[in-house]
N, C-alpha and C. Protein backbone atom coordinates (compact mmCIF):
# COMPACT_ATOMS: atom_id res chain seq x y z
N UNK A 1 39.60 55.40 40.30
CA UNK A 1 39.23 54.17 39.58
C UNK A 1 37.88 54.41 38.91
N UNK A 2 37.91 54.45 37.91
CA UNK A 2 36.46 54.37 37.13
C UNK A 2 36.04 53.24 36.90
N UNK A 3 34.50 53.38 37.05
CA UNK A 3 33.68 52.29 36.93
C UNK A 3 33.19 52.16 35.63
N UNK A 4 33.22 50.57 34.77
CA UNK A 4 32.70 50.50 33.69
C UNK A 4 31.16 49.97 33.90
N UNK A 5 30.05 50.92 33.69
CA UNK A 5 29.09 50.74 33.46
C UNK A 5 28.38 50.29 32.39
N UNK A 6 27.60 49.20 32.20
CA UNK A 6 26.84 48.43 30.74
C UNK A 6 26.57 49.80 30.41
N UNK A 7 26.36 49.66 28.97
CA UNK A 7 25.96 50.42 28.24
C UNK A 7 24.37 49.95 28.07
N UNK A 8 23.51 51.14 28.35
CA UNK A 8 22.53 51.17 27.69
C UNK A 8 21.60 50.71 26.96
N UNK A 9 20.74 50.07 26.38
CA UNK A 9 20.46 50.43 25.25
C UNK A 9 19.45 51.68 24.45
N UNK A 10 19.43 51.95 23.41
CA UNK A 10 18.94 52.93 23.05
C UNK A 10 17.00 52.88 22.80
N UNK A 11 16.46 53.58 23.48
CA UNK A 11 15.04 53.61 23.57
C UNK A 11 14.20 53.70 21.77
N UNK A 12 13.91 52.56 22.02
CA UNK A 12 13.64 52.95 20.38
C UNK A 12 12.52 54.40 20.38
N UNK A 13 12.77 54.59 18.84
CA UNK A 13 12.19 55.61 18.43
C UNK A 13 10.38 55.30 18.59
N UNK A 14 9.86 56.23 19.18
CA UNK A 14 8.51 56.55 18.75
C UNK A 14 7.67 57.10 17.30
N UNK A 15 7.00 56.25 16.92
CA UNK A 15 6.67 56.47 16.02
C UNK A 15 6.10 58.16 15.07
N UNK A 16 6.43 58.58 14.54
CA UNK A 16 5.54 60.18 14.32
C UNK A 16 4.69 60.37 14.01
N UNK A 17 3.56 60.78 14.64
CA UNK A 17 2.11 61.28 14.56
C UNK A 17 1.75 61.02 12.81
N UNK A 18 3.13 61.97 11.69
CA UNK A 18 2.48 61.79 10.85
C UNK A 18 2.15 60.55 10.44
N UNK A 19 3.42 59.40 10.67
CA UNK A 19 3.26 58.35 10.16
C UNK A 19 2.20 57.39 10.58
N UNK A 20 1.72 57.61 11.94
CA UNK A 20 0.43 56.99 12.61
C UNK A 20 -0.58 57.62 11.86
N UNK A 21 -0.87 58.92 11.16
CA UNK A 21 -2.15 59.58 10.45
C UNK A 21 -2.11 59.12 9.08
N UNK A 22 -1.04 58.49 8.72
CA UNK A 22 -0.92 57.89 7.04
C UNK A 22 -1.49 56.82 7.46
N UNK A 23 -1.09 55.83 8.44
CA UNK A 23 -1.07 54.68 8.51
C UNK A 23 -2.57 54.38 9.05
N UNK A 24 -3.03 55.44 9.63
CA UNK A 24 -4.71 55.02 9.93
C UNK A 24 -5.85 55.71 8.56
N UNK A 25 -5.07 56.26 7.90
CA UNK A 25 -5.58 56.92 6.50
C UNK A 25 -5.27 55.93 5.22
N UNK A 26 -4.43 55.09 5.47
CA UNK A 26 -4.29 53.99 4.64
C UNK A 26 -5.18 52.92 5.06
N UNK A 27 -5.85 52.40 6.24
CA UNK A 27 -6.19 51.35 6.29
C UNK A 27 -7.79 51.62 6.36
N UNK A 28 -7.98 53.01 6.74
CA UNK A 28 -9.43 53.79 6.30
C UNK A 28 -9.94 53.33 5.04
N UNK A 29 -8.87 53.66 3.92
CA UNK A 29 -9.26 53.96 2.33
C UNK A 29 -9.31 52.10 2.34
N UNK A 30 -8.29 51.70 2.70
CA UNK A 30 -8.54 49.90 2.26
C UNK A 30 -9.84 49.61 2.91
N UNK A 31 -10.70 49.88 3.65
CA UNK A 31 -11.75 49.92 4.41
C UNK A 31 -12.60 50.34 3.30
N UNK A 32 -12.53 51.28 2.82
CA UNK A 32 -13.65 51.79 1.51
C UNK A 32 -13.27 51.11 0.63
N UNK A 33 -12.50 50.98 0.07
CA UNK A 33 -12.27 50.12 -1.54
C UNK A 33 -12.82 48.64 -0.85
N UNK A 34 -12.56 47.93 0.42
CA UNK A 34 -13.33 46.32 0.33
C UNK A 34 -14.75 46.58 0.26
N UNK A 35 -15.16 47.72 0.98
CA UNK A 35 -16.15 47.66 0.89
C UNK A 35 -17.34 47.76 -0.35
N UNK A 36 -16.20 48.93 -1.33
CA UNK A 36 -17.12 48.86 -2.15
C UNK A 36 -17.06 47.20 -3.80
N UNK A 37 -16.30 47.07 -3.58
CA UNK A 37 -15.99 46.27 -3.86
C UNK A 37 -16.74 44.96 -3.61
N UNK A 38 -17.45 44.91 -2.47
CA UNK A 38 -17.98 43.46 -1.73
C UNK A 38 -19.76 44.09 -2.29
N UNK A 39 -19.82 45.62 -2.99
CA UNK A 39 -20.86 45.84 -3.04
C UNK A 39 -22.07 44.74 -3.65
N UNK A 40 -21.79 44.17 -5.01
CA UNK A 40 -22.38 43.08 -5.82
C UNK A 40 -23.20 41.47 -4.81
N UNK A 41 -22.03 41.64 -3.46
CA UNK A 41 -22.11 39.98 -2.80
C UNK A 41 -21.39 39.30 -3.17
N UNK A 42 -21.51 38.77 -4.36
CA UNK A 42 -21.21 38.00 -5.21
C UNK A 42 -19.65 37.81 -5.22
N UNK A 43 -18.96 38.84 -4.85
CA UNK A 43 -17.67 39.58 -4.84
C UNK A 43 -16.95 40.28 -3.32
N UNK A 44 -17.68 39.65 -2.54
CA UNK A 44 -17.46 39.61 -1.20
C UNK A 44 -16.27 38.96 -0.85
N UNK A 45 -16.24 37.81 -1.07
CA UNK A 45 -14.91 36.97 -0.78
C UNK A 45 -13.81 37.67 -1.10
N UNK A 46 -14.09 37.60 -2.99
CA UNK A 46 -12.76 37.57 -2.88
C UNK A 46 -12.06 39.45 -2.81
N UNK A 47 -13.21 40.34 -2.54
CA UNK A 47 -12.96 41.08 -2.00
C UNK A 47 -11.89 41.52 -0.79
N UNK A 48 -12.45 40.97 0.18
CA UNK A 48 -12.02 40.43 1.28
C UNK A 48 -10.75 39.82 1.47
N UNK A 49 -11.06 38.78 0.62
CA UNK A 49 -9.34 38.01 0.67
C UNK A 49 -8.01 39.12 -0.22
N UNK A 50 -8.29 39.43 -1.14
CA UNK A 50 -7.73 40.96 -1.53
C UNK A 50 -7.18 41.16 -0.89
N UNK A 51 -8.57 42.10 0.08
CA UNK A 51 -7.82 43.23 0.83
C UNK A 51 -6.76 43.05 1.95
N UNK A 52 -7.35 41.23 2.52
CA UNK A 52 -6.36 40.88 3.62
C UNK A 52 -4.99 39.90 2.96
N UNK A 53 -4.34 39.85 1.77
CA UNK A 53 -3.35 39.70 1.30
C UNK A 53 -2.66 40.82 1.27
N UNK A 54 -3.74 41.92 0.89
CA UNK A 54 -2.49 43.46 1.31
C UNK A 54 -2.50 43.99 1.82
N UNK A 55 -3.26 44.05 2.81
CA UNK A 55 -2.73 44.13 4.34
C UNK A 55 -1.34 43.57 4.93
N UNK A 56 -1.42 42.07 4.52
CA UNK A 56 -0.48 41.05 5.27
C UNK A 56 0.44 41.09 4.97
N UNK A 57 0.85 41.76 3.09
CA UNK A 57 2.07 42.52 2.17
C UNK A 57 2.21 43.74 3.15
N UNK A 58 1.52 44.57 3.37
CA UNK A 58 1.73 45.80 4.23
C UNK A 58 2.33 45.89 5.19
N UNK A 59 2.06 44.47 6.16
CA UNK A 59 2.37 44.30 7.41
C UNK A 59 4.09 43.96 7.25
N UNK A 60 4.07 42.70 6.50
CA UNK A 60 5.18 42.16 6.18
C UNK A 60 6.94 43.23 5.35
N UNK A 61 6.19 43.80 4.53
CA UNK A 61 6.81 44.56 3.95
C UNK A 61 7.26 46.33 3.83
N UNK A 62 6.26 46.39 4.90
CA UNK A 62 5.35 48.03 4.75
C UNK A 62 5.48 49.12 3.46
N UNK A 63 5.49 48.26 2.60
CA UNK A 63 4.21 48.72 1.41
C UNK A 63 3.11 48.15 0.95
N UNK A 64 2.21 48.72 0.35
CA UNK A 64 1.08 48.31 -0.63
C UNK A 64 1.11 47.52 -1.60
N UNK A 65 0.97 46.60 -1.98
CA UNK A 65 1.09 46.14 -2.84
C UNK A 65 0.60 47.08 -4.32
N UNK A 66 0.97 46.78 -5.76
CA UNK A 66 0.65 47.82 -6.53
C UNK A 66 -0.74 47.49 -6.97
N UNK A 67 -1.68 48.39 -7.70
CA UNK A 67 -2.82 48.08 -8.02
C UNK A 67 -3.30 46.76 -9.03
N UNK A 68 -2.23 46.78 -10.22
CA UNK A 68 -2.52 45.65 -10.96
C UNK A 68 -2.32 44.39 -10.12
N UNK A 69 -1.35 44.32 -9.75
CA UNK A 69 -1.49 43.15 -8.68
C UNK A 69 -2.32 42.95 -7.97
N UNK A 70 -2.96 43.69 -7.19
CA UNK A 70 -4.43 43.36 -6.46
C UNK A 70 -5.37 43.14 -7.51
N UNK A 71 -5.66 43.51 -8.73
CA UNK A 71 -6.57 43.64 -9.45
C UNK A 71 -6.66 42.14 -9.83
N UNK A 72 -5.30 41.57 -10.41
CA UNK A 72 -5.34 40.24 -10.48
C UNK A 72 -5.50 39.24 -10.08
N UNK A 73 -5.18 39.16 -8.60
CA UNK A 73 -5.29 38.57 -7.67
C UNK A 73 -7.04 38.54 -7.23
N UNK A 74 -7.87 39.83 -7.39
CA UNK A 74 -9.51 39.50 -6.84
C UNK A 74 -9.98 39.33 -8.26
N UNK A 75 -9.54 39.11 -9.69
CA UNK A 75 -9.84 38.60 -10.85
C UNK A 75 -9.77 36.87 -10.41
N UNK A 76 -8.80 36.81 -10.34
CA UNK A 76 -8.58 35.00 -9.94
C UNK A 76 -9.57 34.35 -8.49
N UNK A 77 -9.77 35.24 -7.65
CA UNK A 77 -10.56 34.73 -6.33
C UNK A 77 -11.89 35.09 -6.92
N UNK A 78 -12.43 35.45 -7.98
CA UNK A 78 -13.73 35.93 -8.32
C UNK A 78 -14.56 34.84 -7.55
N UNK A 79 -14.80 33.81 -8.56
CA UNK A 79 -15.76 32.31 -8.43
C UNK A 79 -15.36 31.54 -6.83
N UNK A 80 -13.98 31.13 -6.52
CA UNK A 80 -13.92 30.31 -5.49
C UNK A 80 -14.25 31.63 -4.19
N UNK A 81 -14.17 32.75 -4.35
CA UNK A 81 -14.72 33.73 -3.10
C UNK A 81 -16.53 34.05 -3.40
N UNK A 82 -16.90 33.97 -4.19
CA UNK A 82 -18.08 33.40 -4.51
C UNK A 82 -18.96 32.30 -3.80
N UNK A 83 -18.40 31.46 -3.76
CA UNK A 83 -18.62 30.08 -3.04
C UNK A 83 -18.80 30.48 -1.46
N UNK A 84 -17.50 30.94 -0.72
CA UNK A 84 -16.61 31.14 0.14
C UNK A 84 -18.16 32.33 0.91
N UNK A 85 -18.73 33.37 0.12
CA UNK A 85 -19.42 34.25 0.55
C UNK A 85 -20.98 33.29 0.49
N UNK A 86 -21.64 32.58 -0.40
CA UNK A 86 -22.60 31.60 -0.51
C UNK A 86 -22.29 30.79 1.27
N UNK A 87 -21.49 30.07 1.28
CA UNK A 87 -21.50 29.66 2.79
C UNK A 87 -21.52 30.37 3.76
N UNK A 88 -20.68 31.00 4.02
CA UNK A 88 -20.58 32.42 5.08
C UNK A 88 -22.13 32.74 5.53
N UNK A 89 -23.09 33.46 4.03
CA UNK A 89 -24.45 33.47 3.76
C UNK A 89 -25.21 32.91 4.42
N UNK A 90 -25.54 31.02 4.16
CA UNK A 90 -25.93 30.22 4.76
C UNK A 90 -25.48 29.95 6.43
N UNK A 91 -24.67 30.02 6.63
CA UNK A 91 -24.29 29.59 8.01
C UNK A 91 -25.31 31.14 9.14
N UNK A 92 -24.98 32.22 8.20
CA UNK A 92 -25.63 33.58 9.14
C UNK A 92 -26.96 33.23 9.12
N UNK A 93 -27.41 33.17 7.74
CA UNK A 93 -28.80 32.74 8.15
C UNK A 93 -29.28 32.09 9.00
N UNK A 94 -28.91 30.69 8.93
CA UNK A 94 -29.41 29.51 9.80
C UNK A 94 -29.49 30.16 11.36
N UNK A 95 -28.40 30.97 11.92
CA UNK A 95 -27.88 31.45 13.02
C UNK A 95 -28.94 32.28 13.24
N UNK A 96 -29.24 33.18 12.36
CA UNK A 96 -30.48 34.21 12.35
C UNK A 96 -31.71 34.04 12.50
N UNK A 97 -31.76 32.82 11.79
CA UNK A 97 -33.24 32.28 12.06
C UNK A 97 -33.36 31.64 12.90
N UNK A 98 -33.09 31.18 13.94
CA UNK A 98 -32.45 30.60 14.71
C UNK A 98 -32.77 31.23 16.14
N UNK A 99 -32.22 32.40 16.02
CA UNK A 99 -32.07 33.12 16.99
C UNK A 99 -33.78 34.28 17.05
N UNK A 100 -34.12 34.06 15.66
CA UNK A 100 -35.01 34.99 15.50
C UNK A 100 -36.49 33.93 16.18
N UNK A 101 -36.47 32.66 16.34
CA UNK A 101 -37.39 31.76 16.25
C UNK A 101 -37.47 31.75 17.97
N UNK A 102 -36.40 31.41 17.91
CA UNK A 102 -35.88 31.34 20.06
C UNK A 102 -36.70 32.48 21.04
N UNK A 103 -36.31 33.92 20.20
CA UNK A 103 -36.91 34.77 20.84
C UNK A 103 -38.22 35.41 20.34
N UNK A 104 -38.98 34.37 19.70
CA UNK A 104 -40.41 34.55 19.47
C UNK A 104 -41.29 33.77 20.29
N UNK A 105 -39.99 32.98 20.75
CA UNK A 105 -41.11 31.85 21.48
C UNK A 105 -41.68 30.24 20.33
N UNK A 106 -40.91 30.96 19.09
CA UNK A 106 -41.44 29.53 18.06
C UNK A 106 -40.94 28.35 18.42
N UNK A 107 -39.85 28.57 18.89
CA UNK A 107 -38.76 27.24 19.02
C UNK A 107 -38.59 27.00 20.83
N UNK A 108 -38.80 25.75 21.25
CA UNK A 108 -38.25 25.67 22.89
C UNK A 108 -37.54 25.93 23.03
N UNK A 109 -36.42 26.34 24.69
CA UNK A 109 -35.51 26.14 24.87
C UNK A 109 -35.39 27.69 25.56
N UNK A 110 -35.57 28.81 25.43
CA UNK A 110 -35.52 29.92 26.00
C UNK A 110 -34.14 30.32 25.78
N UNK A 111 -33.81 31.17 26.63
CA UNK A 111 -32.33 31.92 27.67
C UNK A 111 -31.47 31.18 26.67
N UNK A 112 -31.55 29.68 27.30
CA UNK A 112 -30.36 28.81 27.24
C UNK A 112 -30.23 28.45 25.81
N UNK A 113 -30.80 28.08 25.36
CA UNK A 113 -30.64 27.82 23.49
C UNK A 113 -30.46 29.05 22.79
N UNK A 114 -30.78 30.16 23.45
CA UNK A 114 -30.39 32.00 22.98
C UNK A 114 -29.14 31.68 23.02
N UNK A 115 -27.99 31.68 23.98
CA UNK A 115 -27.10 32.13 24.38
C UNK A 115 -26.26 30.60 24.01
N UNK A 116 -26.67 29.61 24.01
CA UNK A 116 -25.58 28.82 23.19
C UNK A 116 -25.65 29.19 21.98
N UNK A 117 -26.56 29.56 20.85
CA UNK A 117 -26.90 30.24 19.53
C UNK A 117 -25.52 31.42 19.48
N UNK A 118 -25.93 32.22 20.48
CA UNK A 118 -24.95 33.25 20.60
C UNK A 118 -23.80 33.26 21.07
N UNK A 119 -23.27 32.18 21.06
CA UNK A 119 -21.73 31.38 21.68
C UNK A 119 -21.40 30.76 20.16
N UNK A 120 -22.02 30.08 19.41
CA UNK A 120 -21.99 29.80 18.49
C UNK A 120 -21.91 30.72 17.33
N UNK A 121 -22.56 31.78 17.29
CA UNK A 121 -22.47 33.16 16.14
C UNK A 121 -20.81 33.83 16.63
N UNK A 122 -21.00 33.96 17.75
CA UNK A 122 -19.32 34.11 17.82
C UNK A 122 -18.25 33.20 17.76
N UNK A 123 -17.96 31.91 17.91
CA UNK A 123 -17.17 31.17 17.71
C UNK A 123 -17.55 31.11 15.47
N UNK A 124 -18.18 31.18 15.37
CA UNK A 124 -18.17 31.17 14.02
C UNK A 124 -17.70 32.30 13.42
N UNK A 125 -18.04 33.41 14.32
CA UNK A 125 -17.39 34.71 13.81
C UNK A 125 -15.60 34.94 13.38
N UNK A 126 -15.29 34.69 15.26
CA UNK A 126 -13.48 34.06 15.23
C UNK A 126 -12.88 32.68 14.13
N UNK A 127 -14.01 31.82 14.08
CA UNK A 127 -13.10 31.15 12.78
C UNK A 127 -13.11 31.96 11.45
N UNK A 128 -14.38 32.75 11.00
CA UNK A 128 -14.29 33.14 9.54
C UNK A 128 -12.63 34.33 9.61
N UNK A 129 -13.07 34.44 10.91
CA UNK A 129 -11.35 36.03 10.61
C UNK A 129 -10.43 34.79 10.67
N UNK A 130 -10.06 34.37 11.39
CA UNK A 130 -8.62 33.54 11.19
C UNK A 130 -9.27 33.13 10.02
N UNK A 131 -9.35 32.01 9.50
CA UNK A 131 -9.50 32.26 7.93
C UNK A 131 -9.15 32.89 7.17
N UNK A 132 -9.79 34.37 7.23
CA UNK A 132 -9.41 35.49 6.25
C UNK A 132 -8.04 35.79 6.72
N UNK A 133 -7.36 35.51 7.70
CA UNK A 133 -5.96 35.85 8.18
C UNK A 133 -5.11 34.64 7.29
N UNK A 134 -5.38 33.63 7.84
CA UNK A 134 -4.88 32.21 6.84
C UNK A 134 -4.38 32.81 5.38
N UNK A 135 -6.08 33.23 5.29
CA UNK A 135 -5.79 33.59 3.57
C UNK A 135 -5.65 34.85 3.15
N UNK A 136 -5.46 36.06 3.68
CA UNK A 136 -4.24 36.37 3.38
C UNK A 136 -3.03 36.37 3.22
N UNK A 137 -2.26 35.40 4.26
CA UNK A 137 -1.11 34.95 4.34
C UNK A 137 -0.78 34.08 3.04
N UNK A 138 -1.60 33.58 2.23
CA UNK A 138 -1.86 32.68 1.45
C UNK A 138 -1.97 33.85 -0.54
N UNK A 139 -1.87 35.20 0.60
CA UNK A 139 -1.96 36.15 -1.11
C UNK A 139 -3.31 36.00 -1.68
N UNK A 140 -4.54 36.10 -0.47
CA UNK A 140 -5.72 36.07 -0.85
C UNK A 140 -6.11 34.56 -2.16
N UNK A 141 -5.40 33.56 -2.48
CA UNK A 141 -6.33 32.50 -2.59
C UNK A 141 -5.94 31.30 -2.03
N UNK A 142 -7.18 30.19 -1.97
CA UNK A 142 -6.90 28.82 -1.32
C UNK A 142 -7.79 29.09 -0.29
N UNK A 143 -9.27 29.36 -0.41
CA UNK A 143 -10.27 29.20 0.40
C UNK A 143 -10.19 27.73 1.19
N UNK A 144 -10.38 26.95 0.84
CA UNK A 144 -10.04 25.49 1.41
C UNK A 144 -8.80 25.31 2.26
N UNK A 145 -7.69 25.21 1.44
CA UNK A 145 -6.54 25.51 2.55
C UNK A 145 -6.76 26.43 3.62
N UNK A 146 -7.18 27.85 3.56
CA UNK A 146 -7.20 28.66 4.77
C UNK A 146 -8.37 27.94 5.43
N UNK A 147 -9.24 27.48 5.40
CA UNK A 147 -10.18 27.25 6.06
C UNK A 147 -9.78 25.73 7.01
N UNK A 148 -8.79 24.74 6.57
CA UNK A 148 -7.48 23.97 7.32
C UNK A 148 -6.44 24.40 7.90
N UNK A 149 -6.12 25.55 7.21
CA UNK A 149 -5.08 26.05 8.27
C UNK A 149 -5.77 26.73 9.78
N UNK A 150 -6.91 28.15 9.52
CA UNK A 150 -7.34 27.94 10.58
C UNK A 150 -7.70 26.95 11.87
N UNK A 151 -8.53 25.60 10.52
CA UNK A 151 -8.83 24.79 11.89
C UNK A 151 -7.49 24.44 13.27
N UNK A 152 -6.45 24.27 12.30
CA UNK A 152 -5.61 23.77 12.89
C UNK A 152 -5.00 24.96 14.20
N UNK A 153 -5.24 26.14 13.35
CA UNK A 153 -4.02 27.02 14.40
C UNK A 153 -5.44 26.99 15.89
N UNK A 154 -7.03 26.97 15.42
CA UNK A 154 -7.75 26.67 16.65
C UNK A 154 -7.37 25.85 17.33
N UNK A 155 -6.91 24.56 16.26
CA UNK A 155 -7.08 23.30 17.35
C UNK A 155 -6.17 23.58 18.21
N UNK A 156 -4.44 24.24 17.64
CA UNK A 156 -3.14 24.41 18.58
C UNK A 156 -3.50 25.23 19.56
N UNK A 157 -4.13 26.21 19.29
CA UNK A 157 -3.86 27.61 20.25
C UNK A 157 -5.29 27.98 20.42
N UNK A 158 -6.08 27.46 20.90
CA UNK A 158 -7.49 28.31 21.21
C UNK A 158 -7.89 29.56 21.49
N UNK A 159 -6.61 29.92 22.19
CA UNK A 159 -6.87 31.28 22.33
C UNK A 159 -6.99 32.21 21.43
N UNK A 160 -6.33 31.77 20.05
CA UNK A 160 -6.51 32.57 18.79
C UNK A 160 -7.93 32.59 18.59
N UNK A 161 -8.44 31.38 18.89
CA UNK A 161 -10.09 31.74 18.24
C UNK A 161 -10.50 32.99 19.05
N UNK A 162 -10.56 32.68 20.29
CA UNK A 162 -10.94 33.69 21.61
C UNK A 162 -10.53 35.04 20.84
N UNK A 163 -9.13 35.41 20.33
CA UNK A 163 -8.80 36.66 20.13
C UNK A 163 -9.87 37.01 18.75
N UNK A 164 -9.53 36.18 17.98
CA UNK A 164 -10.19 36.83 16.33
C UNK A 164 -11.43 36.73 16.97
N UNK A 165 -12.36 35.89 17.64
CA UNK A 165 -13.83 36.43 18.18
C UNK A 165 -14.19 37.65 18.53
N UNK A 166 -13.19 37.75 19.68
CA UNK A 166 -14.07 39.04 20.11
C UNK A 166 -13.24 40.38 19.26
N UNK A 167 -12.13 40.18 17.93
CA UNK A 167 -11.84 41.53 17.18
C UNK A 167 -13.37 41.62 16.24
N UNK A 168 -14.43 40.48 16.02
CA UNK A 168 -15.10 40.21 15.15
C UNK A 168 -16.03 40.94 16.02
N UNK A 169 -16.38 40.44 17.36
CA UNK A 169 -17.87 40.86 17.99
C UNK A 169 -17.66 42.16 18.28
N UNK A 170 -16.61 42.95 18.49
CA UNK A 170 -15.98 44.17 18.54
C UNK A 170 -16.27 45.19 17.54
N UNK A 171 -16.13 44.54 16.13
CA UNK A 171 -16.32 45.71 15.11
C UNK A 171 -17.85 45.35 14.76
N UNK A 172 -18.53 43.85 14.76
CA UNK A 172 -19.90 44.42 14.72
C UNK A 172 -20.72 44.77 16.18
N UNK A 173 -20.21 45.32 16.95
CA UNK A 173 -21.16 46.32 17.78
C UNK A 173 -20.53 47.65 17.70
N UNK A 174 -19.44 48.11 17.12
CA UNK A 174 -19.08 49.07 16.84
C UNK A 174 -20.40 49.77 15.42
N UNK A 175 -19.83 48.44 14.24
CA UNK A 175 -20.91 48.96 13.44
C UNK A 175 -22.66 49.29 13.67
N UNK A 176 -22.89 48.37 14.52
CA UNK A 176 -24.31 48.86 15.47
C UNK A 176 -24.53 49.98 15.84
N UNK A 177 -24.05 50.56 16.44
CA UNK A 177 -23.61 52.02 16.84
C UNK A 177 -23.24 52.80 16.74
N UNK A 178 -21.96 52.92 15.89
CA UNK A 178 -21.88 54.22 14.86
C UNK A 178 -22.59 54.65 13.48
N UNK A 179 -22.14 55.51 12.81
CA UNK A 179 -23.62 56.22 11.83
C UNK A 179 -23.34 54.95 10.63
N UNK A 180 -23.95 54.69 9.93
CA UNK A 180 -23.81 53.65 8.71
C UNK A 180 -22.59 54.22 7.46
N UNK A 181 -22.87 55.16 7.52
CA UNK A 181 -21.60 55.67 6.74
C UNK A 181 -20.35 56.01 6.70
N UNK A 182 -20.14 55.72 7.70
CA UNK A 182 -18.92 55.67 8.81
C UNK A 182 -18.17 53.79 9.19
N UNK A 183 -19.48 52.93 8.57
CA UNK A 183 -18.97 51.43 8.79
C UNK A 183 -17.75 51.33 7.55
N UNK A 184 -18.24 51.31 6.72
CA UNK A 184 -16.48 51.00 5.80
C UNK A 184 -15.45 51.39 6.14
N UNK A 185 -15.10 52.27 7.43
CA UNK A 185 -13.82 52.69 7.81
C UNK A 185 -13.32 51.37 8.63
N UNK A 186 -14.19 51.34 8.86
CA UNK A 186 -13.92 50.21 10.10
C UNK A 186 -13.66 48.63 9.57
N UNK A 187 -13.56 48.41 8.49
CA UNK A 187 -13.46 47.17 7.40
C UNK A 187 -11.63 47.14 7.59
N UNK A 188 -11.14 48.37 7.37
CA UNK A 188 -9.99 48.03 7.38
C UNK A 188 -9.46 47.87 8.79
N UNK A 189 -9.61 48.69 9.53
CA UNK A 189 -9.36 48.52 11.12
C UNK A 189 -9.69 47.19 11.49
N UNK A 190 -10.90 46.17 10.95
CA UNK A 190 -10.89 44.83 11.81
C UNK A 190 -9.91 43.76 11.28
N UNK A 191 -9.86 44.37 10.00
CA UNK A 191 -8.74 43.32 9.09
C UNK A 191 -7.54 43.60 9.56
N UNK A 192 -7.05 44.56 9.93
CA UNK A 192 -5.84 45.01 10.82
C UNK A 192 -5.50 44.09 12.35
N UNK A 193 -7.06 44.30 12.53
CA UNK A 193 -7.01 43.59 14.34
C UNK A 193 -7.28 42.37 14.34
N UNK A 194 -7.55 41.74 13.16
CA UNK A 194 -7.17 40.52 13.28
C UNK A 194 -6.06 39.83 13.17
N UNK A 195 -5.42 40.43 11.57
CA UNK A 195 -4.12 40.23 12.11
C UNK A 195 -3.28 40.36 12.69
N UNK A 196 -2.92 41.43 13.82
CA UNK A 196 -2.11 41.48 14.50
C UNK A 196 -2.66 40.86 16.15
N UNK A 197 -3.96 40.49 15.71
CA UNK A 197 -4.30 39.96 17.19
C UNK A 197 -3.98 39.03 16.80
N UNK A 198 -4.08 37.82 15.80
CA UNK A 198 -3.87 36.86 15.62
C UNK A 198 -2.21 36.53 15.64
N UNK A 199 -1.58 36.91 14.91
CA UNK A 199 -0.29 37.46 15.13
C UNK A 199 0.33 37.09 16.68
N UNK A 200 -0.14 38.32 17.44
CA UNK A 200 0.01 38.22 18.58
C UNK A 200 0.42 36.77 19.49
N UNK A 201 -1.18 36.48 19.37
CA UNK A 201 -1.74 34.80 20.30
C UNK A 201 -1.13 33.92 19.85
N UNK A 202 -1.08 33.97 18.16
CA UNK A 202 -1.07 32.41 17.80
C UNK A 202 0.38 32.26 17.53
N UNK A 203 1.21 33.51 17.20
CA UNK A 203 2.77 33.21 16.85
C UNK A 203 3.15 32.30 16.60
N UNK A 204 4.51 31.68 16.57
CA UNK A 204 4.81 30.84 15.27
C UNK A 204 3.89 29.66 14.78
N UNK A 205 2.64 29.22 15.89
CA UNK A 205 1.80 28.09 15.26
C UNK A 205 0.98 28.89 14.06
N UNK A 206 1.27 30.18 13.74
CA UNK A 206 0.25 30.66 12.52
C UNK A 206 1.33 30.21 11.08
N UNK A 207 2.61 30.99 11.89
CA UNK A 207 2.81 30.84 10.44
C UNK A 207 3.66 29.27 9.73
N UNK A 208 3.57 28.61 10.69
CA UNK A 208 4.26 26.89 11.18
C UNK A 208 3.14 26.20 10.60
N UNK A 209 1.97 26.80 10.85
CA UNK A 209 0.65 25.85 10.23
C UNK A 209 1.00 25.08 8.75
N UNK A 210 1.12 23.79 8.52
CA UNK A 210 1.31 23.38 7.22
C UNK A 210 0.02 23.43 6.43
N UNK A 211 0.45 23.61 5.63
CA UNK A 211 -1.12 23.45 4.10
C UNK A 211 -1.55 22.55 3.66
């Protein structure tokens, strides 16, 4: 009598080295082009939002989007990523000075007003990436909308903030510490880890979020 045993299923394939060395050599070079790109300031945003629309094409599709198409797309985010980098700006500052005043002794409050400051630079950190995740999903424009959709996927899932925080506090103490010329690699790697951390946590409330 033979026994019918379930069948199996088949172990998926492991990925091939080469395709993991393209794929960390692709998100290297998108790492240098935002960066240089964000060189002006001025052009930070919509830099940024760019690069994380093709990423999110990458992710979604696994290709690149083509060049004229990106080109057009950070032509149109010029002015409203403009804005978008002007706030960003202001909010670091305030945080900076802030933090710079605390530990001079200018301002009361010691330890404890340090470290809510610094609870605060990171919770601000995790909203600007979801954001930039928002808006990529969004084909890099609709600063406003992404900046509602985030709130919302915080308000649903907190833990998304938690995740995009610490992919944020992650790559700047990475950039602290490795050589300076070596930080633009790492532009594409956090835009990566946000989205797929975000991805991850927030699942279907990311992409369920209405506009």
């Amino acid at each position: 009598m033979t026994a019918n045993w379930p069948e199996q299923p088949a172990p998926e394939a492991r990925p091939d080295w080469r395709d993991t060395l393209r794929n960390g050599a692709d998100l290297a070079l998108l790492g240098i082009v935002t960066t240089l790109a964000a060189v002006p300031l001025v052009t930070a945003g919509a830099a940024v939002g760019t690069a994380s629309a093709a990423l999110h094409h990458w992710i979604e599709t696994g290709s690149w989007p083509g060049a004229r198409a990106a080109l057009r797309g950070f032509g149109r985010t010029l002015l409203p990523g403009a804005g978008a980098t002007a706030v960003a700006g202001v909010v670091a500052g305030v945080l900076a000075l802030n933090l710079l005043a605390l530990g001079r002794g200018a301002v009361p409050g010691g330890p404890v007003l340090v470290a809510v400051t610094v609870a605060l630079a990171v919770a601000a950190g995790g909203f600007a990436g979801l954001t930039v995740v928002r808006l990529g999903r969004q084909g890099g424009q609709g600063w406003r909308r992404a900046v509602r959709g985030a709130a919302r996927v915080a308000a649903a899932r907190p833990v998304a903030l938690l995740a995009s925080a610490g992919t944020v506090t992650l790559a700047a103490v990475l950039c602290a510490l490795v050589l300076p010329v070596l930080t633009p690699l790492l532009v594409g790697y956090t835009l990566f880890g946000l989205h797929t951390a975000t991805r991850r946590v927030a699942g279907s409330t990311l992409s369920g979020t209405p506009e």
